[in-house]
Protein backbone atom coordinates (compact mmCIF):
# COMPACT_ATOMS: atom_id res chain seq x y z
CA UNK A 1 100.61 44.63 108.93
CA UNK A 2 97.87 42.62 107.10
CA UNK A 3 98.06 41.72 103.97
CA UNK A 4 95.90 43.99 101.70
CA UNK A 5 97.54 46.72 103.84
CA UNK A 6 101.06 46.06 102.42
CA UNK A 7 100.17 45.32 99.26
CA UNK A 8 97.86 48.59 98.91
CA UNK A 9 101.46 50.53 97.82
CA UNK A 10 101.46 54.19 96.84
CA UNK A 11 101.81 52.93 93.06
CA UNK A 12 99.04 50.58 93.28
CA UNK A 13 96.43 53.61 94.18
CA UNK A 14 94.34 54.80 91.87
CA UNK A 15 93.54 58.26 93.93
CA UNK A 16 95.52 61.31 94.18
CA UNK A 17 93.05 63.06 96.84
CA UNK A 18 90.38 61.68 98.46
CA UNK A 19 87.63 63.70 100.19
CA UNK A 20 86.89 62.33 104.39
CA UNK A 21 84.06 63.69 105.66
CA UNK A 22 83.77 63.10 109.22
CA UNK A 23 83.01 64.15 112.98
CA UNK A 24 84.81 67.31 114.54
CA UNK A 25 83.83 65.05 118.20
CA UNK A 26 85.42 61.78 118.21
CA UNK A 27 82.67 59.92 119.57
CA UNK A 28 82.13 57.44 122.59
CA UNK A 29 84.34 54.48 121.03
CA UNK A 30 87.93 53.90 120.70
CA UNK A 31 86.85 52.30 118.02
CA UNK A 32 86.00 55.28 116.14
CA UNK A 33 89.74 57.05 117.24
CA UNK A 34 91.18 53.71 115.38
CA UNK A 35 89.38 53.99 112.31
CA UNK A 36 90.23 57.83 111.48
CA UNK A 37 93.80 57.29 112.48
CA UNK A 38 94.38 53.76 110.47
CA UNK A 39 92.39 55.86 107.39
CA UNK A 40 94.96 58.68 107.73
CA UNK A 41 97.79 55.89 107.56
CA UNK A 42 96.28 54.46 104.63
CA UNK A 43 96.18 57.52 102.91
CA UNK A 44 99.76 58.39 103.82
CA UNK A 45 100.74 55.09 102.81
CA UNK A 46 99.41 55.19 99.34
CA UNK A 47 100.36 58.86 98.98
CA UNK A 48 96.65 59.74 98.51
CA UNK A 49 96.42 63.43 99.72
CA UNK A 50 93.40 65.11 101.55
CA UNK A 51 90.83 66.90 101.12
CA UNK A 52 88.33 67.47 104.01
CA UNK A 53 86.30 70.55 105.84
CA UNK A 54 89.07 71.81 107.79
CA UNK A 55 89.79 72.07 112.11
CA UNK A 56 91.92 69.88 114.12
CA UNK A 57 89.44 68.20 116.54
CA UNK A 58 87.59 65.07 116.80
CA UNK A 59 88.23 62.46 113.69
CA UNK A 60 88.76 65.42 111.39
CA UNK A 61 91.51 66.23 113.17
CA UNK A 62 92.95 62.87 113.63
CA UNK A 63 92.37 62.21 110.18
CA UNK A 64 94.23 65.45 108.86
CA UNK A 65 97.38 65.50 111.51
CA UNK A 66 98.08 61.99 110.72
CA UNK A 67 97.65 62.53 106.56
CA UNK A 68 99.75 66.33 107.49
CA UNK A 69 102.40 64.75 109.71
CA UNK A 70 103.06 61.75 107.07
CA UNK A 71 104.18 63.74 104.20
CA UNK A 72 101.15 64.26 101.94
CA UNK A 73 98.92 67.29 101.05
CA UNK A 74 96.03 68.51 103.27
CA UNK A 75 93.34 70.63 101.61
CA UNK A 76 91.42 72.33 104.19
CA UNK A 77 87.76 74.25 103.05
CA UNK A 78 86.02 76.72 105.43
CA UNK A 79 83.26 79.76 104.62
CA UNK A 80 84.63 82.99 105.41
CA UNK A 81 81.46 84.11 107.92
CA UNK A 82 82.68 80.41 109.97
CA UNK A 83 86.09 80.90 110.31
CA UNK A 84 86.11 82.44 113.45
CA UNK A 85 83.21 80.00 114.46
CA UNK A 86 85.41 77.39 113.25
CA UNK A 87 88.39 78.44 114.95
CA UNK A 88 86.61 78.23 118.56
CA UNK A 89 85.17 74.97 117.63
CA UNK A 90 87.15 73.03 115.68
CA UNK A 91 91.15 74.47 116.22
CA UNK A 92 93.51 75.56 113.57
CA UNK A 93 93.31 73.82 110.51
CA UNK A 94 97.04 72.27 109.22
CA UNK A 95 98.30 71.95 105.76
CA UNK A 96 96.33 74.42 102.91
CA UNK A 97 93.22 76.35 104.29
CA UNK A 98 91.26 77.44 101.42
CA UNK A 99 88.83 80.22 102.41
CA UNK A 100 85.32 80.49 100.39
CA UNK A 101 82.11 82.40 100.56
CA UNK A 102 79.62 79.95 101.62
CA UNK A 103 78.59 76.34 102.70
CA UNK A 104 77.89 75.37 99.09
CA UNK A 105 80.74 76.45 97.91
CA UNK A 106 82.62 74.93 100.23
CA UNK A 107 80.86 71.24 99.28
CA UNK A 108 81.33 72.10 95.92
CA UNK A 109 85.29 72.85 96.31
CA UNK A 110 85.91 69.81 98.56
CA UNK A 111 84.22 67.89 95.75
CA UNK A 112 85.95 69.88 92.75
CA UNK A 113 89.22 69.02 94.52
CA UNK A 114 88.76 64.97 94.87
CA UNK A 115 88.90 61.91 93.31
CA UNK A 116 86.80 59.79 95.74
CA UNK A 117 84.91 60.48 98.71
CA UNK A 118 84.61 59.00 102.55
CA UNK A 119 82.87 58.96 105.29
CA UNK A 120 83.37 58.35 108.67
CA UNK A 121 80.86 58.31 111.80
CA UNK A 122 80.05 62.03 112.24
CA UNK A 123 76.88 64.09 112.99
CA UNK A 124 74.71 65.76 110.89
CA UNK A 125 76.78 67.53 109.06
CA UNK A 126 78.81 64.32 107.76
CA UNK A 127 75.77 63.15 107.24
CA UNK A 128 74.57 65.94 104.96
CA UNK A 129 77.49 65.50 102.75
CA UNK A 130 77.46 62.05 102.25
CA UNK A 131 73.79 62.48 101.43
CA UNK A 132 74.35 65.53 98.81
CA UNK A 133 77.79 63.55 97.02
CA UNK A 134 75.28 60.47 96.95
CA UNK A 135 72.41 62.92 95.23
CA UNK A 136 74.80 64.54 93.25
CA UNK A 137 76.20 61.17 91.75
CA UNK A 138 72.77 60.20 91.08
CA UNK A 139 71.83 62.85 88.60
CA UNK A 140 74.93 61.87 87.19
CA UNK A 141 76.75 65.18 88.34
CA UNK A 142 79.84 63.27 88.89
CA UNK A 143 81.23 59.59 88.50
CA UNK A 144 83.79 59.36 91.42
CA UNK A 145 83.17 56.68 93.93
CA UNK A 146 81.90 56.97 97.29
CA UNK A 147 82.73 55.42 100.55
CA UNK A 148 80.89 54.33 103.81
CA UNK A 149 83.48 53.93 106.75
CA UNK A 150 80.58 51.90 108.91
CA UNK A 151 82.94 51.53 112.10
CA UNK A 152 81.12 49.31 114.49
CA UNK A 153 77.94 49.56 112.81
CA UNK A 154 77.55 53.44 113.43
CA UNK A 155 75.10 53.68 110.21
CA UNK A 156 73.63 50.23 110.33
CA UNK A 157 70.32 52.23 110.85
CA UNK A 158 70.99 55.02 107.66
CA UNK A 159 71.47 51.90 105.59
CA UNK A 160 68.22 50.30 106.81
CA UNK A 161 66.62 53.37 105.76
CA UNK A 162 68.15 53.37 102.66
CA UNK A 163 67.05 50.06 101.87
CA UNK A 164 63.45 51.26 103.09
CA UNK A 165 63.43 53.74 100.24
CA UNK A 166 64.18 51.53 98.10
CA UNK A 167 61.47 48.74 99.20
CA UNK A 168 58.84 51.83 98.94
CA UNK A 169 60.24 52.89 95.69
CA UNK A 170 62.11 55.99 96.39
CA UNK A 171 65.04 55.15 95.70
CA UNK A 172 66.00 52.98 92.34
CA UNK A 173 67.71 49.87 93.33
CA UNK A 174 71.07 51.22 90.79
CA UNK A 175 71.44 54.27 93.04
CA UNK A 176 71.35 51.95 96.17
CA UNK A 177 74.54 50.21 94.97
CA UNK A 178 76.05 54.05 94.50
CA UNK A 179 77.31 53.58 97.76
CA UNK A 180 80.43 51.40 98.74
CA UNK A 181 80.73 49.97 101.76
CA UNK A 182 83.18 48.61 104.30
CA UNK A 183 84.38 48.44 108.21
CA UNK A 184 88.10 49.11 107.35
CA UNK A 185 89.83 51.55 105.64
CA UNK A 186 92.43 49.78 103.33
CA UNK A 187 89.62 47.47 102.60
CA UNK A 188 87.01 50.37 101.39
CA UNK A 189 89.79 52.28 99.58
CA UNK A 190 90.24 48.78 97.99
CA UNK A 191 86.69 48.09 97.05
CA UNK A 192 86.42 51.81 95.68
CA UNK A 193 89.44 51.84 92.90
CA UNK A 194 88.01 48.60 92.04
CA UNK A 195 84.42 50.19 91.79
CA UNK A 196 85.87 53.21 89.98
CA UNK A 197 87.76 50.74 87.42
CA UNK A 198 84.64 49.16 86.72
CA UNK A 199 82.43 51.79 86.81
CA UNK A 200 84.88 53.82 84.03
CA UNK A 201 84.83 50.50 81.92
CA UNK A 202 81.09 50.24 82.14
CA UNK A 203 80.23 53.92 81.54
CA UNK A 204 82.78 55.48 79.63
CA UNK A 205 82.97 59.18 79.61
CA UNK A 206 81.19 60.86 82.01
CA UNK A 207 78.23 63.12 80.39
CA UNK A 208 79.37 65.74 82.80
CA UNK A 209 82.42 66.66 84.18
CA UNK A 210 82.64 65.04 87.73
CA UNK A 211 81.75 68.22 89.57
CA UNK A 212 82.80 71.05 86.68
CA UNK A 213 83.53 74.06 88.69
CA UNK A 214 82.20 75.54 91.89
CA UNK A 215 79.07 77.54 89.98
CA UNK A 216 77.90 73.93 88.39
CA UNK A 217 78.09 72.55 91.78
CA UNK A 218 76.56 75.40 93.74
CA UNK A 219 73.43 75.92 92.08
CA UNK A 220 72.87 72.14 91.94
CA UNK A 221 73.41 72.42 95.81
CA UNK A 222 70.64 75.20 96.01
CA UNK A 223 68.05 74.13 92.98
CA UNK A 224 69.28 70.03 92.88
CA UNK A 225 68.74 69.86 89.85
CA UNK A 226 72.51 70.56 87.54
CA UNK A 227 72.34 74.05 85.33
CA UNK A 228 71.23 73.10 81.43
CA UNK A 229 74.67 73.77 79.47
């Protein structure tokens, strides 16, 4: 075992449930296999819980079997009108399936429900939700820290795009850095408690509430823009 794996204890974590979002395929590379299943040790090892979209195929599945079958918590989220969908595509969930009535809601409870999101190579739907937890930390929606799993260079090409927003000026260079990034897992869970220990020194209370409640987090979702309190 390397050395920032051992010494990445279950005290030493500063996360009590992360959010994955990944892949229900598991891709061409072995290399991508590897990475979901050393994440779910890592998360097993520092007694970090799960949170993720539910299934038991591709890296989601790997991901949650290996977090379910080590002892810790697995929060699976699925819309009611995809379960049977869901069920044909993507297996039966394990751990806690928590059933809700649409796709927002289902971001917005995977979010309510975490300390700290990551992703791993997935399609467009992983995509999407790394894209809407960036947005939504942004506007300032929530202040928990967000990883970027970037196994063999899968998003080499999202982050050159990023970078091209930023050169344009779409994107602020402060909201580039939102994003933390690494190519293993106990090093990225690493670099985000120290992001989120710096980030709470820097900034203090949050003006919101990380994600409030599902109804905060749903009509952001639709509109993009947070309700006025």
């Amino acid at each position: 075992m390397s050395m920032s794996s051992s010494s990445s204890s279950s005290s030493s974590s500063g996360f009590k449930r992360i959010c994955v979002f990944c892949g229900s395929r598991k891709g061409h590379k072995s290399s991508f296999t590897h990475a979901a299943l050393h994440l779910g040790k890592q998360l097993v090892e520092r007694k970090i819980d799960l949170v993720y979209g539910g299934g038991s195929v591709g890296l989601m599945g790997l991901v949650s079997k290996t977090v379910f079958d080590g002892g810790c918590h697995v929060l699976g989220v699925i819309p009611k009108a995809l379960m049977t969908q869901e069920s044909m595509i993507c297996g039966e969930s394990v751990g806690e399936l928590r059933i809700v009535e649409d796709m927002h809601q289902r971001k917005a409870e995977m979010a309510k429900n975490a300390d700290a999101f990551i992703a791993l190579p997935g399609g467009y739907g992983t995509m999407e939700e790394l894209l809407e937890i960036i947005s939504w930390s942004q506007l300032g929606i929530h202040h928990k820290p967000v990883g970027l799993l970037n196994v063999d260079g899968y998003y080499n090409s999202l982050l050159a795009l990023f970078d091209k927003g930023v050169e344009e000026g779409f994107i602020p260079h402060s909201a580039r850095n939102i994003l933390v990034l690494a190519d293993s897992p106990d090093h990225l869970i690493n670099k985000m408690e120290e992001y989120g220990a710096v980030h709470h020194d820097h900034e203090g209370v949050a003006t919101h509430n990380i994600v409030q409640d599902s109804a905060t987090a749903t009509a952001t979702a639709t509109s993009g823009v947070p309700p006025k309190s």
